[in-house]
PDB file of N, CA and C in Angstrom:
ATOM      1  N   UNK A   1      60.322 191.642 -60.651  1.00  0.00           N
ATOM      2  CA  UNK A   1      59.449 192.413 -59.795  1.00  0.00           C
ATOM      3  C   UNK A   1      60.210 192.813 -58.548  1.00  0.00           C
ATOM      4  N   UNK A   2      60.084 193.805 -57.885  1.00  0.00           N
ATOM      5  CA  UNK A   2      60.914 194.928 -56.557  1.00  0.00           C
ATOM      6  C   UNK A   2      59.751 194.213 -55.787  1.00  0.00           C
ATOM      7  N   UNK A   3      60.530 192.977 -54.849  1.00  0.00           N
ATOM      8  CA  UNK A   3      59.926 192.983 -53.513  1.00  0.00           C
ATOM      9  C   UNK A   3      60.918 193.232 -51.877  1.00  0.00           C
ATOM     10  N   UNK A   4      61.527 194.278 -52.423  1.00  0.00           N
ATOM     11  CA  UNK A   4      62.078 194.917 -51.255  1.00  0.00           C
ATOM     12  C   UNK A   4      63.519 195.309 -51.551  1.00  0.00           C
ATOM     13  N   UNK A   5      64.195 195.750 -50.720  1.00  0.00           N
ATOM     14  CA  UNK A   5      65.426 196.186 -50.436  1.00  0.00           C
ATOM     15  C   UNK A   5      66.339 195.132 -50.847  1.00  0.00           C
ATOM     16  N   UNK A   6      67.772 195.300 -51.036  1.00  0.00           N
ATOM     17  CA  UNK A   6      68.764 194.568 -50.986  1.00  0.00           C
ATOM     18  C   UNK A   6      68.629 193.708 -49.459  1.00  0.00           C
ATOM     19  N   UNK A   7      68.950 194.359 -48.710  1.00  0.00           N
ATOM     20  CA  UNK A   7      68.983 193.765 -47.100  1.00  0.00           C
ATOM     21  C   UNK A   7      67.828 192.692 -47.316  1.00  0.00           C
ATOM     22  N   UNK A   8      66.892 192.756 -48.040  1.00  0.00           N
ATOM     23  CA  UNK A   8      65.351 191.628 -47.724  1.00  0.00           C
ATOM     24  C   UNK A   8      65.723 190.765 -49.017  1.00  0.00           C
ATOM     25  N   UNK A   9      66.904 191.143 -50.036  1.00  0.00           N
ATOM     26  CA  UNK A   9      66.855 189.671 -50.982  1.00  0.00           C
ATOM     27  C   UNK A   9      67.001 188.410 -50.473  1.00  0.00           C
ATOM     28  N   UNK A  10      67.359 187.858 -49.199  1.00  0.00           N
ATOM     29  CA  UNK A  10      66.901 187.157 -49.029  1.00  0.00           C
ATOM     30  C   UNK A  10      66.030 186.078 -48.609  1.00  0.00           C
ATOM     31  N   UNK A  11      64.356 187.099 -48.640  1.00  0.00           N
ATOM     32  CA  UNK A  11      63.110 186.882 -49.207  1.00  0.00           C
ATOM     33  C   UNK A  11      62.759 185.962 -50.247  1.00  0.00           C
ATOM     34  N   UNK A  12      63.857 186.005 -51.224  1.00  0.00           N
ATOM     35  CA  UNK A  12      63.622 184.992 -52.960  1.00  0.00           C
ATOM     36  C   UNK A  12      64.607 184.148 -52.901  1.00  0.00           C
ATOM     37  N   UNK A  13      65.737 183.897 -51.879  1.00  0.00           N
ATOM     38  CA  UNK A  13      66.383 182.778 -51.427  1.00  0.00           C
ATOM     39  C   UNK A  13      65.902 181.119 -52.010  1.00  0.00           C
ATOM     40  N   UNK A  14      66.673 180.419 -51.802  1.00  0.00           N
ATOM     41  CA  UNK A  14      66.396 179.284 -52.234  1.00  0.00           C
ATOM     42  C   UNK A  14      65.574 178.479 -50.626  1.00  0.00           C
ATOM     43  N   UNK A  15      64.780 177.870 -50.895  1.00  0.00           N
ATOM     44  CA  UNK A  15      64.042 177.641 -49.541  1.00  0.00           C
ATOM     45  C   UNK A  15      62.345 178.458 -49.006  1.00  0.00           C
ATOM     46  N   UNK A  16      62.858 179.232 -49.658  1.00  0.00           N
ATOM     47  CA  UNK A  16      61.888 180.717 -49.009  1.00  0.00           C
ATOM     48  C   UNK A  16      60.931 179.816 -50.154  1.00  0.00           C
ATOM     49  N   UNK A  17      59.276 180.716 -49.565  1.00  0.00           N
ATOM     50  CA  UNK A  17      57.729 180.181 -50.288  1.00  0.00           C
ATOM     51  C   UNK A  17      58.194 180.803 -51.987  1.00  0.00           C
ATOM     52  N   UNK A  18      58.956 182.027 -51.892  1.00  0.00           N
ATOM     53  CA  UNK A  18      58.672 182.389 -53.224  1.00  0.00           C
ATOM     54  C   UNK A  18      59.270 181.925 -54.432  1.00  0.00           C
ATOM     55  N   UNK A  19      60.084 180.752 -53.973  1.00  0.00           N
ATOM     56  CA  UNK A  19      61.441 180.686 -55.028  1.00  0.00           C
ATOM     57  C   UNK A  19      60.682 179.361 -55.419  1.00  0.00           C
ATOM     58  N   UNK A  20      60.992 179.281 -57.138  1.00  0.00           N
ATOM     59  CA  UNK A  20      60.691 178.618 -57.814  1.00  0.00           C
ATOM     60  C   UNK A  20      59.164 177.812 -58.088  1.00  0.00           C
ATOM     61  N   UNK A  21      58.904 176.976 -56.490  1.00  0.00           N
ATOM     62  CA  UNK A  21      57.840 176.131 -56.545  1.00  0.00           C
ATOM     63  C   UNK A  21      56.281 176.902 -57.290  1.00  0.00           C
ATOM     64  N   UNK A  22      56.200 178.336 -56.733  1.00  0.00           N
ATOM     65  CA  UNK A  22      54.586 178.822 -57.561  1.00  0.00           C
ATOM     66  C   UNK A  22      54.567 178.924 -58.720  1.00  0.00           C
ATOM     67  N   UNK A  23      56.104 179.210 -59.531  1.00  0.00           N
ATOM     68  CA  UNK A  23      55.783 179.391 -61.081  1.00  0.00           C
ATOM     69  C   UNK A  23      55.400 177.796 -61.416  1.00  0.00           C
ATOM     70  N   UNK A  24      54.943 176.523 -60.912  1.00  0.00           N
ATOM     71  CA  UNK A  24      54.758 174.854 -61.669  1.00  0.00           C
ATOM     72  C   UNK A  24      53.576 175.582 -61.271  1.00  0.00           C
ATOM     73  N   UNK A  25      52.940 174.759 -62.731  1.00  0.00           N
ATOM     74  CA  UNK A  25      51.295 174.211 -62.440  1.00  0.00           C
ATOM     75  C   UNK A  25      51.570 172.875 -61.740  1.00  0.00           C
ATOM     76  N   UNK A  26      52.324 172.529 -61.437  1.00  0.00           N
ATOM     77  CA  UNK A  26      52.104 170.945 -61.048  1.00  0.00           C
ATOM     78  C   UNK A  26      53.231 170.960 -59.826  1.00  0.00           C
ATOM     79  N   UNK A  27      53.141 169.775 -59.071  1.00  0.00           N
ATOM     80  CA  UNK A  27      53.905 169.726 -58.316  1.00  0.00           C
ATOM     81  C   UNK A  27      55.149 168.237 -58.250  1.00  0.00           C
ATOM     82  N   UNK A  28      56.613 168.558 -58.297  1.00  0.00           N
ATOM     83  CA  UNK A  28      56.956 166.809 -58.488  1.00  0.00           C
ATOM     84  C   UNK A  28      56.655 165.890 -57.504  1.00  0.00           C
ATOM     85  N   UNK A  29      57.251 164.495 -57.794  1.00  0.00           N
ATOM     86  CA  UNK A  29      57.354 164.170 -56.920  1.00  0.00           C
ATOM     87  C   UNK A  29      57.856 163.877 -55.710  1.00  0.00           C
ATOM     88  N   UNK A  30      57.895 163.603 -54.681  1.00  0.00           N
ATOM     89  CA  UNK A  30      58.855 163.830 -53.218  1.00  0.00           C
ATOM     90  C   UNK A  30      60.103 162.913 -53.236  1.00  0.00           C
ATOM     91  N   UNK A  31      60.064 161.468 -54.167  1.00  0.00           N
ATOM     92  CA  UNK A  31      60.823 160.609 -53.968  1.00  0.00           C
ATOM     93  C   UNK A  31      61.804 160.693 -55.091  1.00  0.00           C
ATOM     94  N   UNK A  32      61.711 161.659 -56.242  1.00  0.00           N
ATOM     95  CA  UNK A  32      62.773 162.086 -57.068  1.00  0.00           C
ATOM     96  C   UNK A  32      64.206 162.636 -56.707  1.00  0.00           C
ATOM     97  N   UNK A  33      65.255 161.932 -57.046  1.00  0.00           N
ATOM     98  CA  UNK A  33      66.661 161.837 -56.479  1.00  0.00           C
ATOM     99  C   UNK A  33      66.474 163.888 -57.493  1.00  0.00           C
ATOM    100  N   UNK A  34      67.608 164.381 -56.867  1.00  0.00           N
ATOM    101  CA  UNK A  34      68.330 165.442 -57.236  1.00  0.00           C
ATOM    102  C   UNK A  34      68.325 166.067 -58.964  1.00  0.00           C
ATOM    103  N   UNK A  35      69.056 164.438 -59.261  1.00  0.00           N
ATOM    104  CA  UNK A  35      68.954 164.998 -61.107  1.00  0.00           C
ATOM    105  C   UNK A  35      67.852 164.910 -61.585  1.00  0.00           C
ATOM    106  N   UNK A  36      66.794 163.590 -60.860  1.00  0.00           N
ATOM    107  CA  UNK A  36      65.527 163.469 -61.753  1.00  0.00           C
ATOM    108  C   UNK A  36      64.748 164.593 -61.801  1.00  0.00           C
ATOM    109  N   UNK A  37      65.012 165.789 -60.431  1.00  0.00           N
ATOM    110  CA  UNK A  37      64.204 166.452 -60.135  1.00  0.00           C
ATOM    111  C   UNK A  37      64.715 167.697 -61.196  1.00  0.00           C
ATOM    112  N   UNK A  38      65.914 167.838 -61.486  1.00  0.00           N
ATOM    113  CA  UNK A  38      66.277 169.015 -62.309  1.00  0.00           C
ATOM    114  C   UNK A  38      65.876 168.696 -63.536  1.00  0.00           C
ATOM    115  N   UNK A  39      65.689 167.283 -64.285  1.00  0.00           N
ATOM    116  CA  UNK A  39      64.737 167.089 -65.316  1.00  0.00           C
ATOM    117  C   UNK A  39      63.324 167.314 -65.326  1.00  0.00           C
ATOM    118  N   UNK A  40      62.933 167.454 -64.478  1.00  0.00           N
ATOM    119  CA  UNK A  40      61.510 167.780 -63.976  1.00  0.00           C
ATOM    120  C   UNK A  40      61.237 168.871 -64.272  1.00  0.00           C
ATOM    121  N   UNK A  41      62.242 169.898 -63.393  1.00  0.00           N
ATOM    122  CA  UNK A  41      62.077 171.173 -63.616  1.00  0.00           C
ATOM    123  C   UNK A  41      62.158 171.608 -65.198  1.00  0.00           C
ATOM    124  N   UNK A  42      63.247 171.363 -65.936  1.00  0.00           N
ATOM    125  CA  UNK A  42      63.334 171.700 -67.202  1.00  0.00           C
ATOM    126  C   UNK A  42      62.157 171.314 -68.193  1.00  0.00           C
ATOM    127  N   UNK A  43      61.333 170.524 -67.666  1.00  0.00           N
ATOM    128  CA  UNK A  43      60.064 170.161 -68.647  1.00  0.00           C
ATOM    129  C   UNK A  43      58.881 170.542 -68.421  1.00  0.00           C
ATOM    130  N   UNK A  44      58.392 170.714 -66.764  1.00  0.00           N
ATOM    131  CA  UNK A  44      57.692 171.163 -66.428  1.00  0.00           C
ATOM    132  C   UNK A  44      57.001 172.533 -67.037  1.00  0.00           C
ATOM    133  N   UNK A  45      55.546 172.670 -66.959  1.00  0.00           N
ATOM    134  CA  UNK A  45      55.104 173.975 -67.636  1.00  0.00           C
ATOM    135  C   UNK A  45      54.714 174.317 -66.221  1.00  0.00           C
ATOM    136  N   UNK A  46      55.528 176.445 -66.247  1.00  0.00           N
ATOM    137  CA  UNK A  46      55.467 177.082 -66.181  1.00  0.00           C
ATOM    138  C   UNK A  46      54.425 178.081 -65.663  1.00  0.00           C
ATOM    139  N   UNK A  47      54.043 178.954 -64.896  1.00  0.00           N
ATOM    140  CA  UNK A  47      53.011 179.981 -65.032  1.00  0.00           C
ATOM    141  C   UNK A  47      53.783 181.686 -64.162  1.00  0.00           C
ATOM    142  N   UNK A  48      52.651 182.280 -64.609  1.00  0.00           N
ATOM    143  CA  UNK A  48      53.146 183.741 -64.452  1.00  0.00           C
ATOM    144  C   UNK A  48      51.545 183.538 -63.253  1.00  0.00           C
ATOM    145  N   UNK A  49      52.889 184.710 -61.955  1.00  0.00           N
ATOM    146  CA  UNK A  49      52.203 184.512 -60.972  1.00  0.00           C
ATOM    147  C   UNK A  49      51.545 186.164 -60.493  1.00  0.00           C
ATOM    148  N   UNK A  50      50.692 186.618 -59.810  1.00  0.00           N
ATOM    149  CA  UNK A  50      50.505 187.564 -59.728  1.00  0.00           C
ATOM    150  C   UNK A  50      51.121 188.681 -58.511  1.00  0.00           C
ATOM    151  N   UNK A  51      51.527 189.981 -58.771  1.00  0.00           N
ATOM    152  CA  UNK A  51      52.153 190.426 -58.587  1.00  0.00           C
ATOM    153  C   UNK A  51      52.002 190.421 -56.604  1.00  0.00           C
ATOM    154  N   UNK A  52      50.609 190.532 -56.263  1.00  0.00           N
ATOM    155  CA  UNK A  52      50.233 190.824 -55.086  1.00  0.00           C
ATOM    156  C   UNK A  52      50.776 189.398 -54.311  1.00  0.00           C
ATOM    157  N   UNK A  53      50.562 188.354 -54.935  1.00  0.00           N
ATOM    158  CA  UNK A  53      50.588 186.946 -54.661  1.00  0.00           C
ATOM    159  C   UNK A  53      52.360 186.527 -54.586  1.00  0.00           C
ATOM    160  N   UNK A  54      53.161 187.528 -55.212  1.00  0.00           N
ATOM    161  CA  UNK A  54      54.828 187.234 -55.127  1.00  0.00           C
ATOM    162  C   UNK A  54      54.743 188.186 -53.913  1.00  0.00           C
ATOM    163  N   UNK A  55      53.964 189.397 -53.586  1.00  0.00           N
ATOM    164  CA  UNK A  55      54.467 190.206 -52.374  1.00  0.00           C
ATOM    165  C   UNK A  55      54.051 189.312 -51.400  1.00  0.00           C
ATOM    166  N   UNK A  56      53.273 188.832 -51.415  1.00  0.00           N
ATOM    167  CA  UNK A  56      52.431 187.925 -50.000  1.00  0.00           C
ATOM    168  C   UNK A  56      53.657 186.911 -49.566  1.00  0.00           C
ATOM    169  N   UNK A  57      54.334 185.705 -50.944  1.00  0.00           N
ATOM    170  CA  UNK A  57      54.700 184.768 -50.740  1.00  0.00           C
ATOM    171  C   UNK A  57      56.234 185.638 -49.654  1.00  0.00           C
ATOM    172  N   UNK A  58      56.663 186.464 -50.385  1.00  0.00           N
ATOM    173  CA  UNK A  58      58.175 186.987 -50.476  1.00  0.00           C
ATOM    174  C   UNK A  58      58.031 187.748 -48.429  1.00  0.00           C
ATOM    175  N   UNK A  59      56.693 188.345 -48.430  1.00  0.00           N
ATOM    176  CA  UNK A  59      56.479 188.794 -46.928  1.00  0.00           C
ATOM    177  C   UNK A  59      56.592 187.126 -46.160  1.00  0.00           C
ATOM    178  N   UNK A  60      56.030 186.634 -46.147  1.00  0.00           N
ATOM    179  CA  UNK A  60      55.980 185.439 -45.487  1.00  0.00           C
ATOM    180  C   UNK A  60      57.032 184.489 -45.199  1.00  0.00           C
ATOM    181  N   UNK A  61      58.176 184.950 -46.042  1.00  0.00           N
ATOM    182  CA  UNK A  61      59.196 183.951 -45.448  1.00  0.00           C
ATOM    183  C   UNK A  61      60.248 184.246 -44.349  1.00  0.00           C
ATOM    184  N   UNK A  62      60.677 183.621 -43.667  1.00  0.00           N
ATOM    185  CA  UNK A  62      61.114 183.731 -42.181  1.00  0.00           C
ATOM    186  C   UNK A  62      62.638 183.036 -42.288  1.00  0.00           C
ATOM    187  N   UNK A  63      63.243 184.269 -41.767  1.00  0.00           N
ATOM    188  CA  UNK A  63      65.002 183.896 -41.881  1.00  0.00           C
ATOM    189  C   UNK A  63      65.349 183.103 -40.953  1.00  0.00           C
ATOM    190  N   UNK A  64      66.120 181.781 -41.456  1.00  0.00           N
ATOM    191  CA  UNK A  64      67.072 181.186 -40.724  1.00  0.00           C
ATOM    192  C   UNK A  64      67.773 181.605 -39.801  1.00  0.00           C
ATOM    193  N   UNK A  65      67.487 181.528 -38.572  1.00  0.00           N
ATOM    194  CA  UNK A  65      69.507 182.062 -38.093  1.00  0.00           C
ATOM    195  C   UNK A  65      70.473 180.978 -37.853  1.00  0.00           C
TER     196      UNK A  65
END
């Protein structure tokens, strides 16, 4: 999905609201070391998010300087 310009990719950055965490139905847990958590991810189910709801997340995130 086009939520903006090159200059705004990093909007879908790692960190930013939109990256990764909305596609879980579920959320892990906080005290999972690094690898447990990349097993997590790989098993975890999935969802398709809506289009208005990736523009909202992707507007909302706020650059580091």
């Amino acid at each position: 999905m086009d939520i903006g310009t090159l200059a705004d990719s990093w909007r879908s950055e790692p960190g930013t609201p939109v990256y990764v965490q909305p596609y879980f139905t579920a959320k892990p847990a906080k005290e999972l070391s690094q690898e447990e958590m990349y097993g997590w991810y790989l098993k975890a189910s999935g969802t398709s998010v809506p289009a208005g709801q990736v523009r909202e997340l992707a507007g909302s995130a706020v650059r580091e300087s």
